[in-house]
Protein backbone atom coordinates (compact mmCIF):
# COMPACT_ATOMS: atom_id res chain seq x y z
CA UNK A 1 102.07 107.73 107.06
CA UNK A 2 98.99 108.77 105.28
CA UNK A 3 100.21 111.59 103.27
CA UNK A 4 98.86 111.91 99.47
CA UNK A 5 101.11 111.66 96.83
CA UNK A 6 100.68 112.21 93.45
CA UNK A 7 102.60 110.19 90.23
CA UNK A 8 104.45 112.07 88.26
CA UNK A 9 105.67 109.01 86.48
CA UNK A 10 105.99 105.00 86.06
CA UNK A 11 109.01 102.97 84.98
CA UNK A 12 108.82 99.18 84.83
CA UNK A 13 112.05 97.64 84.24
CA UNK A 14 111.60 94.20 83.24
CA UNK A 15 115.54 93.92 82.62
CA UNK A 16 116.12 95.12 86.35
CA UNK A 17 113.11 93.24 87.96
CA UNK A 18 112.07 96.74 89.20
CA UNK A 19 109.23 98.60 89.01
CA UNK A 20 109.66 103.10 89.59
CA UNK A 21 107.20 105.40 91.08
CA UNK A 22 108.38 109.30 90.75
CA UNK A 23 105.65 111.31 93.01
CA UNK A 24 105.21 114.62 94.17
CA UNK A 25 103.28 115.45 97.72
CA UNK A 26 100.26 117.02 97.29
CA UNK A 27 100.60 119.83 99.56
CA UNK A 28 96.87 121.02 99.54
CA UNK A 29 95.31 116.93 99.84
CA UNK A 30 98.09 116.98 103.38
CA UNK A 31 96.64 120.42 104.55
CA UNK A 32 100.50 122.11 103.83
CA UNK A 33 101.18 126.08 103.45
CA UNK A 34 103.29 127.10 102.36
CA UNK A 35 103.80 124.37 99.31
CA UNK A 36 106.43 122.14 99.47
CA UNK A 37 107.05 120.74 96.05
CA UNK A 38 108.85 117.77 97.77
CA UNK A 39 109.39 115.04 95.37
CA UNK A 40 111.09 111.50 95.63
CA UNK A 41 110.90 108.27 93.90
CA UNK A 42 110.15 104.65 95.54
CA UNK A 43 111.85 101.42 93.40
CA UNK A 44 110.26 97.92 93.93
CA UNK A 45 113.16 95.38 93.44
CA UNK A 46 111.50 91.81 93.28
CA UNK A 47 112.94 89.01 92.93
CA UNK A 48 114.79 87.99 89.46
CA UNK A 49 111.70 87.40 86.59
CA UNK A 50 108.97 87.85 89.23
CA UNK A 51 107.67 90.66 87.16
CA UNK A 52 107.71 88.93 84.01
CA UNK A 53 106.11 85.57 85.98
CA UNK A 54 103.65 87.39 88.11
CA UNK A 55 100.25 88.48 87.05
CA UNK A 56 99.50 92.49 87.04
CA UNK A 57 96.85 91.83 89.75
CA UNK A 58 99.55 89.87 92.00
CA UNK A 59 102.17 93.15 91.42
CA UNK A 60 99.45 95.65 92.22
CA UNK A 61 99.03 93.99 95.59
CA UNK A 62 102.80 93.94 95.99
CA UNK A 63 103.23 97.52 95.67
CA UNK A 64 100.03 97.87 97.20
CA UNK A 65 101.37 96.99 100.65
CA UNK A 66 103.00 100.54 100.69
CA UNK A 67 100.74 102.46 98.35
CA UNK A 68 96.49 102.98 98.48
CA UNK A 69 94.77 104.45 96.29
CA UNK A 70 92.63 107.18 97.39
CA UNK A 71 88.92 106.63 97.03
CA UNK A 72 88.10 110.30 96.31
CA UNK A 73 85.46 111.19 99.70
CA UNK A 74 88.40 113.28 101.16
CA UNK A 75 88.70 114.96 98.09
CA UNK A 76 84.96 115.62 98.27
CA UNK A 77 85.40 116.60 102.03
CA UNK A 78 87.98 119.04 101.10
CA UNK A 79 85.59 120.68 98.12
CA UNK A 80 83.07 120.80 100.31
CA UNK A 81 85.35 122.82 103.15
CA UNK A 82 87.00 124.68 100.57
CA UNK A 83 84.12 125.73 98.32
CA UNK A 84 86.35 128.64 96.27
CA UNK A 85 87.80 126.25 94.54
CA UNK A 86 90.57 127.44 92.11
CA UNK A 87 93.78 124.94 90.58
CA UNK A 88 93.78 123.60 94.33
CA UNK A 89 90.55 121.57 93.36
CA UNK A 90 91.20 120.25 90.08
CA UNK A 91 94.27 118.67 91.91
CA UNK A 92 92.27 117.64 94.62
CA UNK A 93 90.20 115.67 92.60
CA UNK A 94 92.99 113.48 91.08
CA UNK A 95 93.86 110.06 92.57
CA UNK A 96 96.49 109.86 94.84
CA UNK A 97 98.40 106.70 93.06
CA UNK A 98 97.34 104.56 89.94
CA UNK A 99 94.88 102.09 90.51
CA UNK A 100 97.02 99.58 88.59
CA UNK A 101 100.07 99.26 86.88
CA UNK A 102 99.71 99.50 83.06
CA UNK A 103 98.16 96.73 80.95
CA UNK A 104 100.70 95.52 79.32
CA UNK A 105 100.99 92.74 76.07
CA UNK A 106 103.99 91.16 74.06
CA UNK A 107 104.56 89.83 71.14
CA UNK A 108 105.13 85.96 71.10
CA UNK A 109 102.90 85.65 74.19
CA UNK A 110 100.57 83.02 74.43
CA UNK A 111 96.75 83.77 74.62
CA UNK A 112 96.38 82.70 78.27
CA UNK A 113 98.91 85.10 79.26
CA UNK A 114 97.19 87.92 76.97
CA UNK A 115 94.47 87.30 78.77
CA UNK A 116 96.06 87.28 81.77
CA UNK A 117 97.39 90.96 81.29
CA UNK A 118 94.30 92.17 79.47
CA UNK A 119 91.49 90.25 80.58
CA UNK A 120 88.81 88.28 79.11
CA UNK A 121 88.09 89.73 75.47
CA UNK A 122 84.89 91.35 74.07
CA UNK A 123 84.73 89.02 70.93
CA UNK A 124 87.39 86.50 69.55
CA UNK A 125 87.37 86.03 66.09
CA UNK A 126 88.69 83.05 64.55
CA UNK A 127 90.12 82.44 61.11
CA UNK A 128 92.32 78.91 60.97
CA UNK A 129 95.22 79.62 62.44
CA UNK A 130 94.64 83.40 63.31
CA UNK A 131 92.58 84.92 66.02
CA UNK A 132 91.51 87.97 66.95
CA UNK A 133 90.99 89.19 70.79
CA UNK A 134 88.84 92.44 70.63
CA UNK A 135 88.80 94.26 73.37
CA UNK A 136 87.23 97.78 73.86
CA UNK A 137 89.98 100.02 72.91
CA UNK A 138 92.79 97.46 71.31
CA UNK A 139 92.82 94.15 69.12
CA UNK A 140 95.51 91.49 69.88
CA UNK A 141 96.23 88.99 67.06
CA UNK A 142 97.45 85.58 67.46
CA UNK A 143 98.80 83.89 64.94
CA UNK A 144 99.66 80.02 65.39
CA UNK A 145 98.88 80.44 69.33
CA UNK A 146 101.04 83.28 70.05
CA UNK A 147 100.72 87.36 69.91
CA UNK A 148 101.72 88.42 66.76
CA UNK A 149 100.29 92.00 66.32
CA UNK A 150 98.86 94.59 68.33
C-alpha cells in the first residue's frame, strides 16, 4: 500500500462496463535498486451502463477508492535529497495516476450531458436551431438539441 505507480495506458470499455489502467512501478518514487520494471494492469467492472449513466466526476471517485493521485511534495522531497538529478528526476516529477479519466463527448448527446462531461462552456453561440459550446481547446455543436459535431 502506498507504492507509486505510473500509467502507461487507459482503456474505457463502454461495451464491457469496464474501465483499464496498465501501470508500471516507479522504482525510484518507492526507493527500489535495483529497478524492477514490474508492470500489471487493474480492470474496474461496474455495474451494466453505470459508465455510460454516471458522471466522470462520480467514476473518478470510484476508481479513486484504490488509486490517489500524488500531489507532487514527495517528488520535491526526493529532488531535494537527490540533487544530481539525471532521467530519475524527470520521472520523479510525473504524477503517479491521472487526475481524471478523459473528457469525453458523443454525438447525439444532449447539451446537459455535454456539459456534464465537459463542463460549463466559455461562450455559447446561438443560431436558431444550432449552438455552439466553446470551450478553451474544442467546440461542440448542437444541432436541434443534440451533439452533432465536434
Amino acid at each position: 500500500m502506498g507504492e507509486k505507480v505510473y500509467p502507461s495506458k487507459i482503456e474505457v470499455n463502454p461495451n464491457n462496463d469496464t474501465v483499464a489502467f496498465s501501470i508500471i512501478a516507479c522504482d525510484s518514487c518507492n526507493n527500489l535498486n535495483p529497478t524492477t520494471f514490474y508492470k500489471s494492469q487493474v480492470v474496474f467492472q461496474f455495474a451494466k451502463g453505470t459508465p455510460q449513466k454516471t458522471s466522470a466526476a462520480e467514476v473518478e471517485d470510484m476508481i479513486g477508492q484504490v488509486f490517489a493521485v500524488d500531489n507532487g511534495n514527495d517528488a520535491q522531497q526526493t529532488q531535494a535529497q537527490n540533487p544530481q538529478g539525471g532521467q530519475g528526476q524527470a520521472a520523479e516529477q510525473q504524477p503517479a495516476v491521472p487526475a481524471a479519466q478523459p473528457q469525453t463527448i458523443q454525438q447525439g448527446q444532449t447539451p446537459e450531458e455535454a456539459q456534464a462531461s465537459l463542463g460549463q462552456p466559455e461562450k455559447i453561440i446561438k443560431v436558431g436551431a444550432k449552438q455552439i459550446y466553446v470551450y478553451k481547446d474544442l467546440k461542440v455543436t448542437l444541432m436541434n438539441g443534440k451533439v452533432s459535431d465536434v
